[in-house]
PDB file of N, CA and C in Angstrom:
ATOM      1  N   UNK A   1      30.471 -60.307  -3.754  1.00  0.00           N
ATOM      2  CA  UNK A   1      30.286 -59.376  -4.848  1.00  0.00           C
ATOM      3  C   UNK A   1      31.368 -59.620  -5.895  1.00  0.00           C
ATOM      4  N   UNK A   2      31.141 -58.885  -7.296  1.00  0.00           N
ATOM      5  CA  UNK A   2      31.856 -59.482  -8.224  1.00  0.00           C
ATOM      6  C   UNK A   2      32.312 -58.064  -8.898  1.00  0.00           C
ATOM      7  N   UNK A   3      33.461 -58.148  -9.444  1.00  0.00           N
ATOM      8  CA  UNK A   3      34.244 -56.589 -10.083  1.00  0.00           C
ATOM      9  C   UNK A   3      33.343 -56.316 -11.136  1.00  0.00           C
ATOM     10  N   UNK A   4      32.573 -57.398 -11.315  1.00  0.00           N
ATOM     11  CA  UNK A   4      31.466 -56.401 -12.469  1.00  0.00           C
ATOM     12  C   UNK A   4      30.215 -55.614 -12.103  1.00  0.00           C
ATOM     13  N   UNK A   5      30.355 -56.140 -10.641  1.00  0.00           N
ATOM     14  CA  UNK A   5      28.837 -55.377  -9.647  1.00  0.00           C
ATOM     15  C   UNK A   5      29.953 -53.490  -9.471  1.00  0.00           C
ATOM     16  N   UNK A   6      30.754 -53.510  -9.356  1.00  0.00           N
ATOM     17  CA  UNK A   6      31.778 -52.397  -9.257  1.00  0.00           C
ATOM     18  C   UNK A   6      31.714 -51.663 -10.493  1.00  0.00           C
ATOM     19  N   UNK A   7      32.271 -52.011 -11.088  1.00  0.00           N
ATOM     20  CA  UNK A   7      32.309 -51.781 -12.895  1.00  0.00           C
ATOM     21  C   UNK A   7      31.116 -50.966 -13.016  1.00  0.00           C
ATOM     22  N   UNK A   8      29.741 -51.834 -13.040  1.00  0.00           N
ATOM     23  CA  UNK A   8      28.584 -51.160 -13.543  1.00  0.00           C
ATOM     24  C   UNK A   8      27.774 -50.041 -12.751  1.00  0.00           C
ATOM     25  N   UNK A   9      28.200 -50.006 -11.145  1.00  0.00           N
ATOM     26  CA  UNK A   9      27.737 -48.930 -10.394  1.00  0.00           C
ATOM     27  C   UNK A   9      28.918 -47.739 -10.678  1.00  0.00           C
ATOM     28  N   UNK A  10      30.336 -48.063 -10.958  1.00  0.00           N
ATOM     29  CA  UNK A  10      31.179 -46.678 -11.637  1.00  0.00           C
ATOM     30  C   UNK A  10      30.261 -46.572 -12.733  1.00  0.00           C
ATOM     31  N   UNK A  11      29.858 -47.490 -13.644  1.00  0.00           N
ATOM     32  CA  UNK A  11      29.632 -46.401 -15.019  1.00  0.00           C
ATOM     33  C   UNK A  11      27.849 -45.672 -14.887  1.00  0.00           C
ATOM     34  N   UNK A  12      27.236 -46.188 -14.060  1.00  0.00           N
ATOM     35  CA  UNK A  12      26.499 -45.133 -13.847  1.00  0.00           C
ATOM     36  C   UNK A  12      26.675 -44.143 -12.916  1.00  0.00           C
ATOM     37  N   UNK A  13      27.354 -43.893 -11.992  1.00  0.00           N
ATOM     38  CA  UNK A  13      27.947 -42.799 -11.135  1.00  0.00           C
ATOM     39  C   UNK A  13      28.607 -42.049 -12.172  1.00  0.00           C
ATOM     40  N   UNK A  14      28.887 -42.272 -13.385  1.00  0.00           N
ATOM     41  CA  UNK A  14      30.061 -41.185 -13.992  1.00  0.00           C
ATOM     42  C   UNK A  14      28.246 -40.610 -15.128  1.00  0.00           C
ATOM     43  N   UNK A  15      27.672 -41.272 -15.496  1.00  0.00           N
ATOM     44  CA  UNK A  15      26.902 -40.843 -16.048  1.00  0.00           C
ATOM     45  C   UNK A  15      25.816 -39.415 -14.844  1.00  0.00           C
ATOM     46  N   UNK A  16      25.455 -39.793 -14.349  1.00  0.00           N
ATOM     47  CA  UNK A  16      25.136 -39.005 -12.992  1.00  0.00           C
ATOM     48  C   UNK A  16      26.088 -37.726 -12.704  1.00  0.00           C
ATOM     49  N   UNK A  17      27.523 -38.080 -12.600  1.00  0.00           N
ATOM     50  CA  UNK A  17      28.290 -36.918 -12.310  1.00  0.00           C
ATOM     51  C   UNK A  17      28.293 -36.260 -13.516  1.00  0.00           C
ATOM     52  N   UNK A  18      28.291 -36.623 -15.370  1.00  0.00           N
ATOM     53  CA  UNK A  18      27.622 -35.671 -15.866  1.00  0.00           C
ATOM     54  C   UNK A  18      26.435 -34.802 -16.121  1.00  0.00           C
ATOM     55  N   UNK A  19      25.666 -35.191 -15.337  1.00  0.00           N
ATOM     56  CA  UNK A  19      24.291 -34.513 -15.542  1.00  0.00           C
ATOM     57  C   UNK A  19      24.734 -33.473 -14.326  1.00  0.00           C
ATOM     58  N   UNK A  20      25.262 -34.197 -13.546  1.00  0.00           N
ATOM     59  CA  UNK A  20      25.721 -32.827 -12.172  1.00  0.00           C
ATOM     60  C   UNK A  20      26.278 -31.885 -12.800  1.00  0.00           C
ATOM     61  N   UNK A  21      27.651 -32.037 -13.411  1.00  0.00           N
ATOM     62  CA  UNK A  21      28.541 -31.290 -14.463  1.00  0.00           C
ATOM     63  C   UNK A  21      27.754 -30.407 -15.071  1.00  0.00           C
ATOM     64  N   UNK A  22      26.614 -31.100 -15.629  1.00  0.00           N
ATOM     65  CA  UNK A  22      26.071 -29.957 -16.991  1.00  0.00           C
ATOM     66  C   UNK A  22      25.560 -28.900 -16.032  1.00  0.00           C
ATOM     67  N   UNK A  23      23.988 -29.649 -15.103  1.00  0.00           N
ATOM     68  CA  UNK A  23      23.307 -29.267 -14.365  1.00  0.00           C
ATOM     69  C   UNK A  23      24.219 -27.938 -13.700  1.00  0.00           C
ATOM     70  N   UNK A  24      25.379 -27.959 -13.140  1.00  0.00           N
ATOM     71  CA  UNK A  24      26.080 -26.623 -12.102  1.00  0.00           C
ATOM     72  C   UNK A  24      26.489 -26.290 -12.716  1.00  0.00           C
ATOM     73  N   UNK A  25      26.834 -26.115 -14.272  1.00  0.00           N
ATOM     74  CA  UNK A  25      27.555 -25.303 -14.700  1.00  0.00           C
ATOM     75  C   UNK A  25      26.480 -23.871 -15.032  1.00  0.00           C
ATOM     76  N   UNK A  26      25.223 -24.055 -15.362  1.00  0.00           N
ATOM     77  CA  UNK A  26      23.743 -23.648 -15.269  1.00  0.00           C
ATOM     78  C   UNK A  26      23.674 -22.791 -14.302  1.00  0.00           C
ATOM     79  N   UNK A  27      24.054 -21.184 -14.721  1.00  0.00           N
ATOM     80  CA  UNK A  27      23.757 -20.296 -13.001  1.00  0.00           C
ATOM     81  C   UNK A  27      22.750 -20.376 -12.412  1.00  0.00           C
ATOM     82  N   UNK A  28      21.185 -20.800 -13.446  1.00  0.00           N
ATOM     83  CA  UNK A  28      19.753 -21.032 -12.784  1.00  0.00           C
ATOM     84  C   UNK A  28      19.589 -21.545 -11.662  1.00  0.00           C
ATOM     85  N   UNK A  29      20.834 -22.995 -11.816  1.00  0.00           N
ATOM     86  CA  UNK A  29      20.575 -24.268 -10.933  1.00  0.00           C
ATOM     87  C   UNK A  29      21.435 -24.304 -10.185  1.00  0.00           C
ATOM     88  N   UNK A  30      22.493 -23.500 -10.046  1.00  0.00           N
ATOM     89  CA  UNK A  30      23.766 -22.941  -9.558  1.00  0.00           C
ATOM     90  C   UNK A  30      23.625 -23.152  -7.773  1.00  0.00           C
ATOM     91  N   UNK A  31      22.196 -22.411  -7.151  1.00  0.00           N
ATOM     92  CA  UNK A  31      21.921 -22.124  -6.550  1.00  0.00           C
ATOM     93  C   UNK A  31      20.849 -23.287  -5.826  1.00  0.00           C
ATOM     94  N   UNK A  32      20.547 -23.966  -6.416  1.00  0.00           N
ATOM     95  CA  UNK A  32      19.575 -25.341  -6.291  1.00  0.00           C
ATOM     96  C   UNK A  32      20.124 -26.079  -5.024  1.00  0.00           C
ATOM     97  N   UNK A  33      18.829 -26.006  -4.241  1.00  0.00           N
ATOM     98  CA  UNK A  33      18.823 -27.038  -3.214  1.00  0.00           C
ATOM     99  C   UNK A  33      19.092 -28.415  -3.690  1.00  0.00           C
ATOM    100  N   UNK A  34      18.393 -28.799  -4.332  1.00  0.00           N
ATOM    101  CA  UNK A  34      18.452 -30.056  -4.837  1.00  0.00           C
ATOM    102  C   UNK A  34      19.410 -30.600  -5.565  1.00  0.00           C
ATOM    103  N   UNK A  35      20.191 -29.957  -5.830  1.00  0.00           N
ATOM    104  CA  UNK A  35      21.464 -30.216  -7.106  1.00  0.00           C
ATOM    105  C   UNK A  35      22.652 -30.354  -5.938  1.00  0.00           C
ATOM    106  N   UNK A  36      22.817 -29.414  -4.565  1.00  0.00           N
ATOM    107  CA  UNK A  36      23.291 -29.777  -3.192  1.00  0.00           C
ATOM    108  C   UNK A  36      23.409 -31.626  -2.905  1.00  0.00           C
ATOM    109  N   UNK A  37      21.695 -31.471  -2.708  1.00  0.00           N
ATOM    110  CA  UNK A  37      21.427 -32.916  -2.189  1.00  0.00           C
ATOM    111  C   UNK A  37      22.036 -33.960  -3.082  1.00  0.00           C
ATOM    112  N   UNK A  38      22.109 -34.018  -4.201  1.00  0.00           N
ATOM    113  CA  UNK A  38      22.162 -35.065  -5.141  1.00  0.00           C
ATOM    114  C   UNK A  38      23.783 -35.382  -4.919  1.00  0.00           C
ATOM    115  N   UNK A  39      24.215 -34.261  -4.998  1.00  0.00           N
ATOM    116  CA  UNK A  39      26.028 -33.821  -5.246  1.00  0.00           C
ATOM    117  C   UNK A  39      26.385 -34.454  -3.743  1.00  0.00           C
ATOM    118  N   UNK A  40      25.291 -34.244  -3.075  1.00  0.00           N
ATOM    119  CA  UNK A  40      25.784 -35.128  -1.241  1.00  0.00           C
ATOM    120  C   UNK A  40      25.291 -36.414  -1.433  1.00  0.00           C
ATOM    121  N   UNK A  41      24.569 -36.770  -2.121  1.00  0.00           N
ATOM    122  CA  UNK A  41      23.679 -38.310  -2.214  1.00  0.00           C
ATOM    123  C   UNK A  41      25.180 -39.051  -3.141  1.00  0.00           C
ATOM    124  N   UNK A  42      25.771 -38.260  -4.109  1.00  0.00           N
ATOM    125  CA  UNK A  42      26.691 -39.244  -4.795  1.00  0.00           C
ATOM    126  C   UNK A  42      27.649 -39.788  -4.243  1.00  0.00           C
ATOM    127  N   UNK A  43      28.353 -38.081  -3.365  1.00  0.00           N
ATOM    128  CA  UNK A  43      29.336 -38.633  -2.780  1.00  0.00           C
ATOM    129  C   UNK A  43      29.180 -39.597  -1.902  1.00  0.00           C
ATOM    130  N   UNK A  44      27.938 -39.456  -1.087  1.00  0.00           N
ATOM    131  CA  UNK A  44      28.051 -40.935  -0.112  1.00  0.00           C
ATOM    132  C   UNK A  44      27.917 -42.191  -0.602  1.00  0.00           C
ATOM    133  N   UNK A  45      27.328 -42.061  -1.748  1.00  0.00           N
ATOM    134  CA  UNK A  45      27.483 -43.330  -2.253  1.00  0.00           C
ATOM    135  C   UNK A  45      28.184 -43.924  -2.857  1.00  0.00           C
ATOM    136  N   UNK A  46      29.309 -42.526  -3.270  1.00  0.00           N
ATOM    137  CA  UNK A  46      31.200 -43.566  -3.683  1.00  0.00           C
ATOM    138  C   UNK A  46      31.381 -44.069  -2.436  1.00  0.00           C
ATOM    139  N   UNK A  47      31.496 -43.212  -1.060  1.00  0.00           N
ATOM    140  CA  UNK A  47      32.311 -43.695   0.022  1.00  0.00           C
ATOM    141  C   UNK A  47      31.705 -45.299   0.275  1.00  0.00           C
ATOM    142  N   UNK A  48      30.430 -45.439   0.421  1.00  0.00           N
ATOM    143  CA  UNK A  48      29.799 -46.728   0.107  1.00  0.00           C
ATOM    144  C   UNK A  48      30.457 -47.663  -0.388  1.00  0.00           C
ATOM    145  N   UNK A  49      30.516 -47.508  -1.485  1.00  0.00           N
ATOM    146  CA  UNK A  49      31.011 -48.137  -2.671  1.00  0.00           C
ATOM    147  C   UNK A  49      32.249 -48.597  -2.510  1.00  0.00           C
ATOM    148  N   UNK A  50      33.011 -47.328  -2.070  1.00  0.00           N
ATOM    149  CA  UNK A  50      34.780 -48.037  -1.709  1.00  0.00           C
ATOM    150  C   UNK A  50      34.520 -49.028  -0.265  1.00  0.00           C
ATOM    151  N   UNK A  51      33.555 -48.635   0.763  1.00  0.00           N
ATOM    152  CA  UNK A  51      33.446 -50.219   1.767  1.00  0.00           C
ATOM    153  C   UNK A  51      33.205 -51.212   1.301  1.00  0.00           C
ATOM    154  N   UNK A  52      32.140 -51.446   0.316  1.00  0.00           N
ATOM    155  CA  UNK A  52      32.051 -52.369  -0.337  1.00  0.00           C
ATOM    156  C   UNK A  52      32.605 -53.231  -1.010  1.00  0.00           C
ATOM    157  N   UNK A  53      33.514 -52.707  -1.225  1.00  0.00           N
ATOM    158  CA  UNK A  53      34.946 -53.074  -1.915  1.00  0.00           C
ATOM    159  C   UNK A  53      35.600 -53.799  -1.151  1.00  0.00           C
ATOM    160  N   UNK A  54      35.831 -54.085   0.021  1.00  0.00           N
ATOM    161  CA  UNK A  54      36.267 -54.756   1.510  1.00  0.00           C
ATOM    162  C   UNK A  54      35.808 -56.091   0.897  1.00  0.00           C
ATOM    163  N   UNK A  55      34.485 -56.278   0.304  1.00  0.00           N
ATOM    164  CA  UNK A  55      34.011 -57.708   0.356  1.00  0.00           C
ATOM    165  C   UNK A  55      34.250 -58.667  -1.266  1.00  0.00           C
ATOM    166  N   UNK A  56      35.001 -57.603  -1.775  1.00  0.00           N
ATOM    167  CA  UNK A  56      35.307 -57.918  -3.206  1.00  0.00           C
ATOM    168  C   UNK A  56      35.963 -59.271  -2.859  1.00  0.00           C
ATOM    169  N   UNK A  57      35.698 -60.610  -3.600  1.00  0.00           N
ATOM    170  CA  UNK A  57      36.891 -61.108  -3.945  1.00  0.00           C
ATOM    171  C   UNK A  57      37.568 -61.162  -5.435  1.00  0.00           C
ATOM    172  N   UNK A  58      38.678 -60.427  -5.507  1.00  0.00           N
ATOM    173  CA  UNK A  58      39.364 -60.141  -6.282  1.00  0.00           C
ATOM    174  C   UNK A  58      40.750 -60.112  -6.220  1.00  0.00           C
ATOM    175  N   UNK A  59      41.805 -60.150  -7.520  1.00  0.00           N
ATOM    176  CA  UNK A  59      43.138 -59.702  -7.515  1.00  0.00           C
ATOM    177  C   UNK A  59      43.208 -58.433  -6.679  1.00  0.00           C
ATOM    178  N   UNK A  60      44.516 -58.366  -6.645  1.00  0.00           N
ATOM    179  CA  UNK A  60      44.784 -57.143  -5.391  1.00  0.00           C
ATOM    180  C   UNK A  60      44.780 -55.860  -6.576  1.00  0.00           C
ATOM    181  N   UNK A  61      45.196 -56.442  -8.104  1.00  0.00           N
ATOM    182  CA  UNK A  61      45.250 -55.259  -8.739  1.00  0.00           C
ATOM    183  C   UNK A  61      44.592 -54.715  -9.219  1.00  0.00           C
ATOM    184  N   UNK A  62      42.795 -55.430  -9.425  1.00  0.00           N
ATOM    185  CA  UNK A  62      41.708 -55.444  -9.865  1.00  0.00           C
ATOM    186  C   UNK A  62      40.921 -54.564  -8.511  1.00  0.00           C
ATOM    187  N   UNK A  63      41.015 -54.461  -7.362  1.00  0.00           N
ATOM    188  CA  UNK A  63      40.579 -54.074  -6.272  1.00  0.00           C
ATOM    189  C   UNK A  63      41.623 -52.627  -6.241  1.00  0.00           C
ATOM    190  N   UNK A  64      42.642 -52.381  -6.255  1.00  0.00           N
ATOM    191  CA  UNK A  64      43.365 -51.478  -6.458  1.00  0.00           C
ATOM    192  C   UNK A  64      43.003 -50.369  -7.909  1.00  0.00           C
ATOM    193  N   UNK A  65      42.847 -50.946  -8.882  1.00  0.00           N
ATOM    194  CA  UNK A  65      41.911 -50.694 -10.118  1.00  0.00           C
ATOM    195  C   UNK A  65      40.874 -49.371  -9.857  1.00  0.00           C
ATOM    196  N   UNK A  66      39.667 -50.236  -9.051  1.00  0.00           N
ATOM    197  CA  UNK A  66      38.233 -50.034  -9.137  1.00  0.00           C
ATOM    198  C   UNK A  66      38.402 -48.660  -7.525  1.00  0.00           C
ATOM    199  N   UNK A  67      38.839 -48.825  -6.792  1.00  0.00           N
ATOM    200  CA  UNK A  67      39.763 -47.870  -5.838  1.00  0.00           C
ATOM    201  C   UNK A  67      39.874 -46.540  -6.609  1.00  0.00           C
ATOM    202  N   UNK A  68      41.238 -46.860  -7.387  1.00  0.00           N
ATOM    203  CA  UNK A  68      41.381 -45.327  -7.960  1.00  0.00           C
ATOM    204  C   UNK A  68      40.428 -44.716  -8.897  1.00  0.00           C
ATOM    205  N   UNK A  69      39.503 -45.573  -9.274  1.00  0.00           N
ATOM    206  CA  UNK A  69      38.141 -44.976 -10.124  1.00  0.00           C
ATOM    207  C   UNK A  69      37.585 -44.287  -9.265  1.00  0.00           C
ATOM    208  N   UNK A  70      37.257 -44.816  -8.133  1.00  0.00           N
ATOM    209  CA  UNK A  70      36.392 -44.402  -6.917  1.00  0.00           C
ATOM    210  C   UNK A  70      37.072 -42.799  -6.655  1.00  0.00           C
ATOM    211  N   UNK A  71      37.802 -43.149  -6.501  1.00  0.00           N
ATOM    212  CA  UNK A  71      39.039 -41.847  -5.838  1.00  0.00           C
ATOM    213  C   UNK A  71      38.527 -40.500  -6.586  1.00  0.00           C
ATOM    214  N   UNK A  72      39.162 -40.930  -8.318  1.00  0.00           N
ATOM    215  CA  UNK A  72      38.922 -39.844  -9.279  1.00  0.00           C
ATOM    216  C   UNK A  72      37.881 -39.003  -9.793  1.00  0.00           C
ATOM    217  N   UNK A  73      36.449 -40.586  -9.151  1.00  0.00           N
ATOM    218  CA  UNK A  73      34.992 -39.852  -9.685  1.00  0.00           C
ATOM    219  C   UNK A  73      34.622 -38.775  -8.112  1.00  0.00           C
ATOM    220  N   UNK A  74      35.562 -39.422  -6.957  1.00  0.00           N
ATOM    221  CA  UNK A  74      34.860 -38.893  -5.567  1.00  0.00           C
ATOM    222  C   UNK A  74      35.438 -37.470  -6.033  1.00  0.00           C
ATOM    223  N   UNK A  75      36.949 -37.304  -6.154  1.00  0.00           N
ATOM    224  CA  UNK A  75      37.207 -35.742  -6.695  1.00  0.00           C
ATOM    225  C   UNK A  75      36.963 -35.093  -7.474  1.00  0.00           C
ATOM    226  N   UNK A  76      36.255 -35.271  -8.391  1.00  0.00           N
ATOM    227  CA  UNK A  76      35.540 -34.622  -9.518  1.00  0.00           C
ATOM    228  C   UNK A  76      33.963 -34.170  -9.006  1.00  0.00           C
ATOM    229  N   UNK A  77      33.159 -34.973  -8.330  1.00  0.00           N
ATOM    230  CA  UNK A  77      32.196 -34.851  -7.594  1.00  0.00           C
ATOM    231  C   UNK A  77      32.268 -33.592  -6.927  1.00  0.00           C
ATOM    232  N   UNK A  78      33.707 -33.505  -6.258  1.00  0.00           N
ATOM    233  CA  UNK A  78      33.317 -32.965  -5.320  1.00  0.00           C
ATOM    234  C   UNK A  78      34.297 -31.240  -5.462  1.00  0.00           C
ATOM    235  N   UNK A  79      34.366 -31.274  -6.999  1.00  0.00           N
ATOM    236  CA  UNK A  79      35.141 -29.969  -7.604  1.00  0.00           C
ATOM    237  C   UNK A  79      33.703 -29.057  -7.929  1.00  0.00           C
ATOM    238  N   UNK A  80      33.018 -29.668  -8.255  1.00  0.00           N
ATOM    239  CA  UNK A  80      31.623 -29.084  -8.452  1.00  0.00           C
ATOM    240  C   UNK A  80      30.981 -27.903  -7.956  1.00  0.00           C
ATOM    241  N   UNK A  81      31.016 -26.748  -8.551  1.00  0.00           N
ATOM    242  CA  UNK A  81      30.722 -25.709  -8.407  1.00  0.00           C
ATOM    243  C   UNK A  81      29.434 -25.824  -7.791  1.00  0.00           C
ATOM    244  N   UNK A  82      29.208 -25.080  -6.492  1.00  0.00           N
ATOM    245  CA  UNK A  82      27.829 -24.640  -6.167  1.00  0.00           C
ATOM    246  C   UNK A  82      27.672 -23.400  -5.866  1.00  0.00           C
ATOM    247  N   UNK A  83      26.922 -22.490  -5.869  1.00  0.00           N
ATOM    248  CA  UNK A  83      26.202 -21.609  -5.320  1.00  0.00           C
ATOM    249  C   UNK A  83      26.235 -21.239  -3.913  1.00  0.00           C
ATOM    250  N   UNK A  84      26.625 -20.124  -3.476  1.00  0.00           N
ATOM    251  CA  UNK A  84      26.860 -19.908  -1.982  1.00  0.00           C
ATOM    252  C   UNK A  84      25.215 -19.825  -1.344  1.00  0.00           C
ATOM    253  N   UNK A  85      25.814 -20.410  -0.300  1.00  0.00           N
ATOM    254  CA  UNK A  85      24.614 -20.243   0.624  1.00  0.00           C
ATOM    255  C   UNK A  85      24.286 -18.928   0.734  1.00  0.00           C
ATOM    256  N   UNK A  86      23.293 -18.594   0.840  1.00  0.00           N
ATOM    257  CA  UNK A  86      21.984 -17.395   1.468  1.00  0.00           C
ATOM    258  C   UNK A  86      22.710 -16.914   2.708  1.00  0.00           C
ATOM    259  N   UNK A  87      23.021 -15.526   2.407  1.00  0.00           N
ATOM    260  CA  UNK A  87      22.688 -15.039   3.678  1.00  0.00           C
ATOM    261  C   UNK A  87      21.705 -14.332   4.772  1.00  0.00           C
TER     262      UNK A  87
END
């Protein structure tokens, strides 16, 4: 794999985490099953993403780089307001 296969799956993961952003800020959707799932579908697919990274060949600082992107979009992901579960 190549730091630009990295590169271009961050910049659509950050596009995605804004539609999440807009989407929960929305009390309608607040509560949305599906806005759950998606917000669980992303995060697994940073953690993905940082294994994947194992097979990079790259500088150590270019791999270190694309890491703390991972890091910053996984915590922002996962600041994301939801809706309490039903009791």
């Amino acid at each position: 794999m190549e730091a630009k296969y990295f590169e271009n799956q961050l910049r659509g993961y950050k596009v995605v985490f804004a539609i999440l952003r807009a989407e929960s800020g929305d009390d309608s959707c607040r509560n949305c099953i599906g806005l759950e799932g998606a917000i669980t579908k992303v995060e697994k697919g940073l953690k993905k993403l940082k294994l994947d990274l194992a097979d990079l060949v790259a500088p150590e600082q270019e791999r270190t780089d694309i890491t703390i992107q991972i890091d910053q979009l996984g915590r922002q992901v996962e600041s994301l307001p939801l809706g309490e579960a039903p009791t």
